[in-house]
N, C-alpha and C. Protein backbone atom coordinates (compact mmCIF):
# COMPACT_ATOMS: atom_id res chain seq x y z
N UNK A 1 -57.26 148.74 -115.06
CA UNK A 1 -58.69 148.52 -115.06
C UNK A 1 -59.34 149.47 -114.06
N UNK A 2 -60.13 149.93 -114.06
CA UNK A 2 -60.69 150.89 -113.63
C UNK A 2 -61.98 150.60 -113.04
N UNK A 3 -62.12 150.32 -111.65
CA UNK A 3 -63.18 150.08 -110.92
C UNK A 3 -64.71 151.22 -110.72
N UNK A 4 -65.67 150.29 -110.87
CA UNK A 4 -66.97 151.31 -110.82
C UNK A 4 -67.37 151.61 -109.38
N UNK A 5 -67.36 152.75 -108.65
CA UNK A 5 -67.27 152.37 -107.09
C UNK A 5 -68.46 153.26 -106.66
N UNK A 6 -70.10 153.14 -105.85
CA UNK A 6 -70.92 153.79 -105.37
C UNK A 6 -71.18 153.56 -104.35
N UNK A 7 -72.68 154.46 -103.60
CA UNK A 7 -72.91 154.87 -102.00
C UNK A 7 -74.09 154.55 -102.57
N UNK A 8 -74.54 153.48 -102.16
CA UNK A 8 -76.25 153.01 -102.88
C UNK A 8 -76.83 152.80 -101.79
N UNK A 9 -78.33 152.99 -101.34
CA UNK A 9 -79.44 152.47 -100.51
C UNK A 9 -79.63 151.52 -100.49
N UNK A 10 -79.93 150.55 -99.13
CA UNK A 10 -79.63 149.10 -99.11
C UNK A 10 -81.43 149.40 -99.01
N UNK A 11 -82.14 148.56 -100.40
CA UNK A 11 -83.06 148.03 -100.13
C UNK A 11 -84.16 147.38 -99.25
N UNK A 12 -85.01 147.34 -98.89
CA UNK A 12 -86.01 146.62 -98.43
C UNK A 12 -85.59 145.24 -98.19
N UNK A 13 -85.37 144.94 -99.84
CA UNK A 13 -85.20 143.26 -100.39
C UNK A 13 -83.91 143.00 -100.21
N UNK A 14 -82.78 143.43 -99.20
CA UNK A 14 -81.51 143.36 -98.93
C UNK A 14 -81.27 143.39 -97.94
N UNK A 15 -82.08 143.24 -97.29
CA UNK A 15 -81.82 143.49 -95.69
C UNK A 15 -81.18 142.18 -95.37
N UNK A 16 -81.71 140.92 -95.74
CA UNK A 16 -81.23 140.33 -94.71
C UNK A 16 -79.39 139.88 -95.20
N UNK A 17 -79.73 140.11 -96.40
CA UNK A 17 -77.62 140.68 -96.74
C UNK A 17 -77.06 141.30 -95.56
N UNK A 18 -77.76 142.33 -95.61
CA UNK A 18 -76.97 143.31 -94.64
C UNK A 18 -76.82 143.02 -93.09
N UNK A 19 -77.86 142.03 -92.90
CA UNK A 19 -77.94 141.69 -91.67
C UNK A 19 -76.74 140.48 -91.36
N UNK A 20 -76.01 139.60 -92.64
CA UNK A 20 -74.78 139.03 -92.74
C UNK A 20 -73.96 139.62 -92.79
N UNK A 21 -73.84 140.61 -93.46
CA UNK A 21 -72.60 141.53 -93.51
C UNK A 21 -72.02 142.16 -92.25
N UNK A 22 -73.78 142.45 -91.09
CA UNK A 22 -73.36 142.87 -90.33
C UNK A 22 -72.94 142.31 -89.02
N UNK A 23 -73.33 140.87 -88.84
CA UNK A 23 -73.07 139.64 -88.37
C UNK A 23 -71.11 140.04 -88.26
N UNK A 24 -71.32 139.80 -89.65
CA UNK A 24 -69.58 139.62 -89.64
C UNK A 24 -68.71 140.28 -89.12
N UNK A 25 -69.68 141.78 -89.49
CA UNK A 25 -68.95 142.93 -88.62
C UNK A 25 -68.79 142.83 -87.10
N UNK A 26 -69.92 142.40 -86.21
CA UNK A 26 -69.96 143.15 -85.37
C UNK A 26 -69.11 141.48 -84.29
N UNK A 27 -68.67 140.44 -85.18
CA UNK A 27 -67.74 139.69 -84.79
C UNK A 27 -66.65 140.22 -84.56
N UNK A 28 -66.29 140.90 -85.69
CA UNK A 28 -64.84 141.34 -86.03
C UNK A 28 -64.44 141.83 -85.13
N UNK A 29 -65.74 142.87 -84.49
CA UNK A 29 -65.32 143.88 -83.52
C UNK A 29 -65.32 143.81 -81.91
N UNK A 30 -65.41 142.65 -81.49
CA UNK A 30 -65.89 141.90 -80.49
C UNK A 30 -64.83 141.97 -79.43
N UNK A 31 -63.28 141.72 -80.10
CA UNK A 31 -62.32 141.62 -79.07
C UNK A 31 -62.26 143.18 -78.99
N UNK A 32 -62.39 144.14 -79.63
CA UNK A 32 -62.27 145.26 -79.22
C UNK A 32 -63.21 146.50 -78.46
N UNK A 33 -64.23 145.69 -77.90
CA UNK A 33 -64.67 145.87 -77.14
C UNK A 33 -64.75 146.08 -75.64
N UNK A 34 -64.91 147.19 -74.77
CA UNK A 34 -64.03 147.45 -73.80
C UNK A 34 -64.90 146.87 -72.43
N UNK A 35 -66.33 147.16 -72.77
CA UNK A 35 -67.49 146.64 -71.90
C UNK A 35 -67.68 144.93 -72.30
N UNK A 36 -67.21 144.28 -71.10
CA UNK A 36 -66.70 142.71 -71.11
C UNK A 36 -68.41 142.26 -71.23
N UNK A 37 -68.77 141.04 -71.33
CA UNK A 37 -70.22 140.38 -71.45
C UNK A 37 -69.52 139.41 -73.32
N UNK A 38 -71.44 138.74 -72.77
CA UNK A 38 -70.79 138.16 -74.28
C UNK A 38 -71.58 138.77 -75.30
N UNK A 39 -71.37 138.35 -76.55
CA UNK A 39 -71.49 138.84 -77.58
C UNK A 39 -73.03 138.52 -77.75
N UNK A 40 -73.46 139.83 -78.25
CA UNK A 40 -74.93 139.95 -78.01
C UNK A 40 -75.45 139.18 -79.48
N UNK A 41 -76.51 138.53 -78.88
CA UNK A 41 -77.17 137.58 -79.49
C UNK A 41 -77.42 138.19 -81.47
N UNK A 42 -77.91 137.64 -82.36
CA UNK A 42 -77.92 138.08 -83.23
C UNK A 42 -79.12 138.46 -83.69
N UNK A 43 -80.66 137.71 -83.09
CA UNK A 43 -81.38 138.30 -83.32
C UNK A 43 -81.75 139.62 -82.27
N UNK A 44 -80.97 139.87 -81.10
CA UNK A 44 -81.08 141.22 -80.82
C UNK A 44 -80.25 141.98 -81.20
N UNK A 45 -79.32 141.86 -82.02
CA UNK A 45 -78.61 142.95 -83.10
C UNK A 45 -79.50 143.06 -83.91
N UNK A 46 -80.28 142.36 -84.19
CA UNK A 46 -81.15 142.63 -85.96
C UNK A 46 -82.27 143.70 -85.45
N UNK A 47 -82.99 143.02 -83.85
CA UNK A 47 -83.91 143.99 -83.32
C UNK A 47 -83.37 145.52 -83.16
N UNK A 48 -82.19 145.54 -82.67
CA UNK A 48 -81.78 147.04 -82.04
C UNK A 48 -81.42 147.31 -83.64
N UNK A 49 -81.01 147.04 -84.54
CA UNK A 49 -81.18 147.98 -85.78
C UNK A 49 -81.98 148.34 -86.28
N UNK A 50 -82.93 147.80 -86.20
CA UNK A 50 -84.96 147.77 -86.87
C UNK A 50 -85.35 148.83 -86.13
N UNK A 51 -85.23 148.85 -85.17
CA UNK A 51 -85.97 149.63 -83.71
C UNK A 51 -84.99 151.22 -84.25
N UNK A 52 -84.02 151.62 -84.31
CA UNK A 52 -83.08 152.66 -84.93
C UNK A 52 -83.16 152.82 -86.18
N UNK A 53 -83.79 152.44 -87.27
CA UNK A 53 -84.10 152.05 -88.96
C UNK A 53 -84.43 153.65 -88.97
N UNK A 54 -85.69 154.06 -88.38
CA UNK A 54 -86.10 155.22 -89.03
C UNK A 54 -85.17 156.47 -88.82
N UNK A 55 -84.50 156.95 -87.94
CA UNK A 55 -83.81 157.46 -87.59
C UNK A 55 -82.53 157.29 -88.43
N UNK A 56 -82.24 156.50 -89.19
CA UNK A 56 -81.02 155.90 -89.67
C UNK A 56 -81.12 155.72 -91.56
N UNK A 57 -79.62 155.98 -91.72
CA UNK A 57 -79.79 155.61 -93.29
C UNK A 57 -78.81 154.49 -93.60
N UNK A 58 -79.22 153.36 -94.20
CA UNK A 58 -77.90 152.60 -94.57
C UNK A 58 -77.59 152.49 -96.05
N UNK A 59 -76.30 152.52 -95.89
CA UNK A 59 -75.95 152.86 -97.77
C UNK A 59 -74.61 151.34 -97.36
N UNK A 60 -74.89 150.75 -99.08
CA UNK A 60 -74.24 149.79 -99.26
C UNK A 60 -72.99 150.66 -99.93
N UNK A 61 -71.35 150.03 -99.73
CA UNK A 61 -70.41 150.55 -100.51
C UNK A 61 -70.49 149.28 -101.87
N UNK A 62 -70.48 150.00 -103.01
CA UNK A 62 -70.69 148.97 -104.00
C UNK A 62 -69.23 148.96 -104.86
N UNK A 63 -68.90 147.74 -104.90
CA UNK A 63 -67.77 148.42 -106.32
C UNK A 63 -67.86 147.09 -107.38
N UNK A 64 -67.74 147.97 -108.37
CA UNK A 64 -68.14 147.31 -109.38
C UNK A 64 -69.47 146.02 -109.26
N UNK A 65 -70.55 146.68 -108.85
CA UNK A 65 -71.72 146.43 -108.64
C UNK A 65 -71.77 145.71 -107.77
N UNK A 66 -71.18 145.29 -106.95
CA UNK A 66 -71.13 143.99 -105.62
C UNK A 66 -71.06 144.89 -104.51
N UNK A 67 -71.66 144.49 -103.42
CA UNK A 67 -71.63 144.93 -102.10
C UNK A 67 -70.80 144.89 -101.62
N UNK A 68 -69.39 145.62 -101.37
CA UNK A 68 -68.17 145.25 -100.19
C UNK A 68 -67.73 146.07 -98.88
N UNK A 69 -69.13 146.41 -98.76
CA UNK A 69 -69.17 146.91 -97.90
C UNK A 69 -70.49 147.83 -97.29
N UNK A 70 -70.57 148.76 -96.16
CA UNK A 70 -71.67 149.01 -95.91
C UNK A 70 -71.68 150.19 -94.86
N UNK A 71 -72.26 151.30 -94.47
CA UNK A 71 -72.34 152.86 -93.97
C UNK A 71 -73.31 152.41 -93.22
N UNK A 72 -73.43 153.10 -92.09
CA UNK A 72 -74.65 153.32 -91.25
C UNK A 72 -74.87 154.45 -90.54
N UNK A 73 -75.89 155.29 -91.42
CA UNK A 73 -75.54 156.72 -90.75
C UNK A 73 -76.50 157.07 -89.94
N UNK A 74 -76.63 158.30 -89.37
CA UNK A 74 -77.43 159.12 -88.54
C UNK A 74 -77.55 160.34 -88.59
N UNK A 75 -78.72 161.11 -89.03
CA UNK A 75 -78.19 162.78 -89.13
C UNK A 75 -79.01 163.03 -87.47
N UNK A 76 -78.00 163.76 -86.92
CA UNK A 76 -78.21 164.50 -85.62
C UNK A 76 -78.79 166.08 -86.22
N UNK A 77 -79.31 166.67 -85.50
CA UNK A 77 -79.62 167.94 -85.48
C UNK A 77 -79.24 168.94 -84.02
N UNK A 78 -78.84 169.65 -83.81
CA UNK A 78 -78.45 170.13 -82.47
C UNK A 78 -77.58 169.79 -81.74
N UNK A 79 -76.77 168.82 -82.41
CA UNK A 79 -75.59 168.17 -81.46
C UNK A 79 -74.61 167.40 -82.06
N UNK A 80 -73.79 167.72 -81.98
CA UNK A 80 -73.05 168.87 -80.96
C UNK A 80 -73.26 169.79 -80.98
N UNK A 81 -73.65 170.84 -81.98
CA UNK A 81 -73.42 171.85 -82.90
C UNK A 81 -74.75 172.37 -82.63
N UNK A 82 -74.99 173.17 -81.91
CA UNK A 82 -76.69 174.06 -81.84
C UNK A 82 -76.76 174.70 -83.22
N UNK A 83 -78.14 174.16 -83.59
CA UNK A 83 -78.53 175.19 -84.74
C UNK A 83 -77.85 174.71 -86.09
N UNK A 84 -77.10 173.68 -85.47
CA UNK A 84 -76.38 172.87 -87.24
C UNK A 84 -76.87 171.17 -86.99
N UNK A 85 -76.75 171.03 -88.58
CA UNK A 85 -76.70 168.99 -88.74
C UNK A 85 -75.19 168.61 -88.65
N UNK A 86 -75.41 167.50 -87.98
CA UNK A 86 -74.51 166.43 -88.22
C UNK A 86 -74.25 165.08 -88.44
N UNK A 87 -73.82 164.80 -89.24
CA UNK A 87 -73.95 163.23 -89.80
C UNK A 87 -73.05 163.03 -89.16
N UNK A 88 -73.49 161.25 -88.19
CA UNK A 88 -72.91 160.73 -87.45
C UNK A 88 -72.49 159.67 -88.30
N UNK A 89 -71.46 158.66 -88.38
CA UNK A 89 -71.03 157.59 -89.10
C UNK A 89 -71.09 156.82 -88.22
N UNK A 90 -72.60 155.74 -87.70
CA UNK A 90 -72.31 154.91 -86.48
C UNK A 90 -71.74 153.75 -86.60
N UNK A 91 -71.54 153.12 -88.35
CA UNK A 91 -71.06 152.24 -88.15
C UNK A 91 -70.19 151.66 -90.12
N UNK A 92 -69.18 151.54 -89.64
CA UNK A 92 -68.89 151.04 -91.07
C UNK A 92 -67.77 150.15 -91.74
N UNK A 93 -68.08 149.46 -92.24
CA UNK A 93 -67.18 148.12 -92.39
C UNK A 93 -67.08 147.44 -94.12
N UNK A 94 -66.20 147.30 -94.11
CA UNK A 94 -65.10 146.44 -95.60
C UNK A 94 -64.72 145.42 -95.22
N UNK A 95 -65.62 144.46 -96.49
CA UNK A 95 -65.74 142.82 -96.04
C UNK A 95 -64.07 142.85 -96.13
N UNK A 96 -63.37 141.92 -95.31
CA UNK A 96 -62.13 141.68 -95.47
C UNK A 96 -60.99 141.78 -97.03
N UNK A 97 -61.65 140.72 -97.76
CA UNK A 97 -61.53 141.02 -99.11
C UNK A 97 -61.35 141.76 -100.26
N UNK A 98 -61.95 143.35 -99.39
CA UNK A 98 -62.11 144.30 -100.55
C UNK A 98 -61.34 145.33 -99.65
N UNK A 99 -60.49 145.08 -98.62
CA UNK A 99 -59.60 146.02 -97.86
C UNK A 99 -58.38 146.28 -98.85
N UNK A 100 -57.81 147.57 -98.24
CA UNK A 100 -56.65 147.85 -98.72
C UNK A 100 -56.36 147.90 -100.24
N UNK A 101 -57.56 148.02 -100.78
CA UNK A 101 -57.93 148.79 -101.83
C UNK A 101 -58.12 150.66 -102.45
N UNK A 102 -58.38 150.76 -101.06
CA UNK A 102 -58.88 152.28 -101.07
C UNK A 102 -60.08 152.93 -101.28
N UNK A 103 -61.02 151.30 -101.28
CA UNK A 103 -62.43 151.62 -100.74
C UNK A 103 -63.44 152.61 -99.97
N UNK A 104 -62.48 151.82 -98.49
CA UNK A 104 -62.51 152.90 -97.71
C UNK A 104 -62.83 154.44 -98.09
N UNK A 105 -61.36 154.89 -97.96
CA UNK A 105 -61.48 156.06 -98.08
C UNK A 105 -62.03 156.79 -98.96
N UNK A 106 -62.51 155.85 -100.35
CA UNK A 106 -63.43 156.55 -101.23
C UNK A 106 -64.92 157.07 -100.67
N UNK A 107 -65.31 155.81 -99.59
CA UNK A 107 -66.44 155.76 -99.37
C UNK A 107 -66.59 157.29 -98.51
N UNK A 108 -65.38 157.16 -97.87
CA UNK A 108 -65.68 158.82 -96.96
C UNK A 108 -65.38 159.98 -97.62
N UNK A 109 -64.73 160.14 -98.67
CA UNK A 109 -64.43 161.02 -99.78
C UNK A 109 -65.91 161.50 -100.13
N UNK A 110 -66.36 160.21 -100.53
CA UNK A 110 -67.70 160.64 -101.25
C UNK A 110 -69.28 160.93 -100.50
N UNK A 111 -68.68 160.73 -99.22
CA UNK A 111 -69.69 161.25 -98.18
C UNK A 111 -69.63 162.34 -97.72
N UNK A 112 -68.18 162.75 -97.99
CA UNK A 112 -68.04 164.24 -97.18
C UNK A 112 -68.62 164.84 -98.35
N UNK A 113 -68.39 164.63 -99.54
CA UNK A 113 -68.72 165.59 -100.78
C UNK A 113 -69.91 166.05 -101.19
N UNK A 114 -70.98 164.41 -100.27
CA UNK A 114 -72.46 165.27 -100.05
C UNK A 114 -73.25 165.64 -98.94
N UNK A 115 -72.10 165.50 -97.84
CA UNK A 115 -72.70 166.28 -96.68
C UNK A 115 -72.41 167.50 -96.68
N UNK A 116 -71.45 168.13 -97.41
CA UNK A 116 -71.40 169.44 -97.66
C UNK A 116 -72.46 169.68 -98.39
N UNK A 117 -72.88 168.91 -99.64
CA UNK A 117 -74.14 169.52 -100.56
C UNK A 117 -75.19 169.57 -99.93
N UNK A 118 -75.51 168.81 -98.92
CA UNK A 118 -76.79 168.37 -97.70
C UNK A 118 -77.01 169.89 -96.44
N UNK A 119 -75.74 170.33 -96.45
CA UNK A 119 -75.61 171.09 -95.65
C UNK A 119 -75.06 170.69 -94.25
N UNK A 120 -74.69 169.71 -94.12
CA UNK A 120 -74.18 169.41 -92.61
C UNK A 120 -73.24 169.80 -92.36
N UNK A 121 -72.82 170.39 -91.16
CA UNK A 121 -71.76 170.96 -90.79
C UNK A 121 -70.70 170.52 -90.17
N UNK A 122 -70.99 169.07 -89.84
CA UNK A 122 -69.91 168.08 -89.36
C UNK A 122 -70.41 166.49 -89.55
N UNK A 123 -69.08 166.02 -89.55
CA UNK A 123 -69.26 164.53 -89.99
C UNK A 123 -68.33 163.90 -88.60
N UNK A 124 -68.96 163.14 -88.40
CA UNK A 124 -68.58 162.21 -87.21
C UNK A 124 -68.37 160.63 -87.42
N UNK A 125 -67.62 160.18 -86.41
CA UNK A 125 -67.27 158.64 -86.20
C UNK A 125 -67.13 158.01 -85.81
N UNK A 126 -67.96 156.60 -85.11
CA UNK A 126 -68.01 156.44 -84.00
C UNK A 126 -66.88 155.23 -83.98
N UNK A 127 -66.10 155.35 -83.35
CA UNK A 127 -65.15 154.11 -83.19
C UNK A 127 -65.02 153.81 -81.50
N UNK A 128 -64.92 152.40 -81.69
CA UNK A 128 -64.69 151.94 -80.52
C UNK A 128 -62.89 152.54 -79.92
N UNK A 129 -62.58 152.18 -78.25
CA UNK A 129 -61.54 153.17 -78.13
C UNK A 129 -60.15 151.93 -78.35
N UNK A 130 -60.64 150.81 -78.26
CA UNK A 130 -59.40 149.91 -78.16
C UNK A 130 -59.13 149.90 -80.12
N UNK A 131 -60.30 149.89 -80.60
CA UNK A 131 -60.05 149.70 -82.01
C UNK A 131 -58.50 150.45 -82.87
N UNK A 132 -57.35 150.38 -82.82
CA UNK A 132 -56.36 151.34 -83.16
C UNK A 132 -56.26 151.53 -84.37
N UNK A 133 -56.48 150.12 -85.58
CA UNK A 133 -56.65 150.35 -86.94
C UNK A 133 -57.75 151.55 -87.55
N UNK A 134 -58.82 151.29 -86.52
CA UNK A 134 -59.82 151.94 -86.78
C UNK A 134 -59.46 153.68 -86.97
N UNK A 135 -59.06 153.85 -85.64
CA UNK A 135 -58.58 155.17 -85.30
C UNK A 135 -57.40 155.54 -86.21
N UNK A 136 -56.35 155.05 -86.66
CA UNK A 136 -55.84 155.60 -87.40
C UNK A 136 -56.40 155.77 -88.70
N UNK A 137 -57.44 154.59 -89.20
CA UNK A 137 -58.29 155.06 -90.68
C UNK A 137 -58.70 156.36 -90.65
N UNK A 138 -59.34 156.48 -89.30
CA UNK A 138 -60.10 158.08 -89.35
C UNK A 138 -59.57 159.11 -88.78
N UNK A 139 -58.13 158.72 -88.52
CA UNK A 139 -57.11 160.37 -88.58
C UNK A 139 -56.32 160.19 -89.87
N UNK A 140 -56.43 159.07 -90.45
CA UNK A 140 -55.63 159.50 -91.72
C UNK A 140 -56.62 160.12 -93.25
N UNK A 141 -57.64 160.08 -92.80
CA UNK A 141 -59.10 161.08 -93.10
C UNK A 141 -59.30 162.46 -92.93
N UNK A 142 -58.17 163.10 -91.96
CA UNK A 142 -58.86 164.19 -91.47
C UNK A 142 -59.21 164.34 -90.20
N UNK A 143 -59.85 163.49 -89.36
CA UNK A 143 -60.61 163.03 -88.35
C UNK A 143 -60.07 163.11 -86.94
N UNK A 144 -60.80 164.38 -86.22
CA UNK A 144 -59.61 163.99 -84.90
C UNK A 144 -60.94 163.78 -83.63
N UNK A 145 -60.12 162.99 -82.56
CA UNK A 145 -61.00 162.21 -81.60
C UNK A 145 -61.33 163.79 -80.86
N UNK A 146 -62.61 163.37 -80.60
CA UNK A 146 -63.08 164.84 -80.71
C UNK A 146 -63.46 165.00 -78.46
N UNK A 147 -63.77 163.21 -78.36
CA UNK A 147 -64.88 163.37 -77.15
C UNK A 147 -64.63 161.57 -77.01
N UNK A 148 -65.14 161.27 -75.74
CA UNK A 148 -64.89 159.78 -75.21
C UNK A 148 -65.99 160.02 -74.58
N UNK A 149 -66.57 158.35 -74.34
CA UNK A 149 -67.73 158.11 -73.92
C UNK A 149 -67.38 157.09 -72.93
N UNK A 150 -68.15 157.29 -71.71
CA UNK A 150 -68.24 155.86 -71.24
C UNK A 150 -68.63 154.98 -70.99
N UNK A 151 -69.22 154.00 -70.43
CA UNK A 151 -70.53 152.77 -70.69
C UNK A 151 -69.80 152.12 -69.06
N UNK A 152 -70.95 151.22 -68.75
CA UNK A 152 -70.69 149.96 -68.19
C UNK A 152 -72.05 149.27 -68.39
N UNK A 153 -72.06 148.01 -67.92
CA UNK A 153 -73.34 147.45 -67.65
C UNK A 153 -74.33 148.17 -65.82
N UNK A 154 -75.66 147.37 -66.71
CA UNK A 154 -76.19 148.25 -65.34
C UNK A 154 -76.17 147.58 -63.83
């Protein structure tokens, strides 16, 4: 059987889907988090994405017309790269369910295929550093850790 699999624009009228989806996510990702505190409230996750919206594109991963998943991008201009774009991947997640399918990697297959048509000259990914599943998804992509960041509270 042969699955129908797309990179669709999450609607207006979908948001607050996405705002569950992303709930779920940003649980998931909680123990792997390196900056200790607690888990930030949910209506200031919904604010700090609204407030970043314009700047930002979110594409639903669809397969076979259902949402199982979801992209959150960013095109940079000048950075890293003077004088080139780069699409940042700030955030992206496969409801549990639809893992280990090969979703995934379709979804970045088919992103690289139009950031080349877009013209960008690099594709990026932001993973947390404890995340290890993560990190191996995106070296077994291609993907090498390029730069580390560091944070604390203030």
């Amino acid at each position: 059987m042969v699955m129908a699999f797309g990179l669709v624009p999450v609607d207006e009228d979908e948001i607050d889907e996405l705002y569950a989806m992303f709930d779920a996510y940003w649980t998931e990702l909680d123990p792997f988090e390196p900056v200790a505190g607690e888990l930030m409230a949910t209506a200031n996750r919904r604010a700090e994405m609204v407030e970043g919206a314009e700047d930002q594109e979110w594409l639903w991963i669809e397969l076979d017309g259902q949402h199982a998943g979801f992209l959150m991008l960013q095109l940079l201009y000048d950075e890293p790269l003077v004088g080139l774009q780069t699409q940042e991947i700030v955030d992206m997640y496969i409801e549990p369910g639809s893992r280990r399918q090969g979703l995934g990697k379709a979804a970045i297959e088919a992103l690289l295929v139009r950031e080349r048509q877009h013209g960008s000259s690099l594709v990026e990914a932001a993973v947390l550093r404890d995340n290890h599943p993560a990190l191996a998804f995106w070296e077994s992509m291609g993907f090498a850790v390029r730069a580390h960041r560091t944070a604390r509270r203030p």
